[in-house]
Protein backbone atom coordinates (compact mmCIF):
# COMPACT_ATOMS: atom_id res chain seq x y z
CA UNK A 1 44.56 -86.89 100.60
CA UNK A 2 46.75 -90.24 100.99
CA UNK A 3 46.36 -93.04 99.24
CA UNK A 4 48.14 -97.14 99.15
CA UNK A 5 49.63 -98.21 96.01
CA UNK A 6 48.94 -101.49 95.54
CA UNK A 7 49.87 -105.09 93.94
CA UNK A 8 47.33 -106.52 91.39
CA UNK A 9 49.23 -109.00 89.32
CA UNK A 10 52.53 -107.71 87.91
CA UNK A 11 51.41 -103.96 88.30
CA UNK A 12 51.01 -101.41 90.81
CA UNK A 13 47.40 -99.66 90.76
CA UNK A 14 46.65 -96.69 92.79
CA UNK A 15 42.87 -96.30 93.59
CA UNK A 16 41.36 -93.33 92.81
CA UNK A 17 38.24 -91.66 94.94
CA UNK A 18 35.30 -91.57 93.38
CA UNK A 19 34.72 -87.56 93.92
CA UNK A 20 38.25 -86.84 92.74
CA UNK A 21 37.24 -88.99 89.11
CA UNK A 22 34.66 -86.53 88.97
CA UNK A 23 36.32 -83.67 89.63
CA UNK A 24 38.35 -84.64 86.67
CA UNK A 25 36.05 -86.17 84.06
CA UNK A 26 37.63 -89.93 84.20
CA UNK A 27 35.48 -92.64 83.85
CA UNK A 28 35.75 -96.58 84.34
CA UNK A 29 37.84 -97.64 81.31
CA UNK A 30 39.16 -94.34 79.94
CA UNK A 31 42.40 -93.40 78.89
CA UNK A 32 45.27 -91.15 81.15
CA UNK A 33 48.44 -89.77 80.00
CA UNK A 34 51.31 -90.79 82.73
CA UNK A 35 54.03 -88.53 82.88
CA UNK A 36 57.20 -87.38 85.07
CA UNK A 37 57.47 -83.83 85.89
CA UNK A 38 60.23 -83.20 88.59
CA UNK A 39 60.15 -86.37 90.03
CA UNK A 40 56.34 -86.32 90.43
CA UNK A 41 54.06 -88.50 88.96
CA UNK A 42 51.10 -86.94 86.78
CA UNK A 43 47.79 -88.26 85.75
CA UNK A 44 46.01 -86.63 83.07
CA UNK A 45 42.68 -87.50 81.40
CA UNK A 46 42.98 -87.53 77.85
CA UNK A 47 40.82 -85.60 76.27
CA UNK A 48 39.27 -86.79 72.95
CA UNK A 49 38.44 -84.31 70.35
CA UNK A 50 35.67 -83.54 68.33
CA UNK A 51 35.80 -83.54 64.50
CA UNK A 52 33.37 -81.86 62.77
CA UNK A 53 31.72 -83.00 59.58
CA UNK A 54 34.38 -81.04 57.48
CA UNK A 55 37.31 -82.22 59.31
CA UNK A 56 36.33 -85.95 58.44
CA UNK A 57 34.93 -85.74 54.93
């Protein structure tokens, strides 16, 4: 799939498809990790962990 980079304010956003989100687990407002691997650019979700009871107390 293509896809436009685009202006919005001093940035550049890149749209995402709804069904790709999915695919991924990203919502509306969530956190990604950007990185550079080879001269490609990589969008991860970050995953938040669970604590347990134990683990906070």
């Amino acid at each position: 799939m293509q896809a436009r980079i685009q202006k919005w304010g001093n940035s550049l956003v890149l749209r995402i498809p709804q069904s790709y989100a999915l695919n991924v687990n990203i919502k509306q407002n969530e956190m990604v990790d950007l990185s550079i691997e080879q001269g490609n650019l990589l969008i991860k979700p970050i995953v938040k962990k669970g604590y347990s009871l134990e683990e906070l107390l």
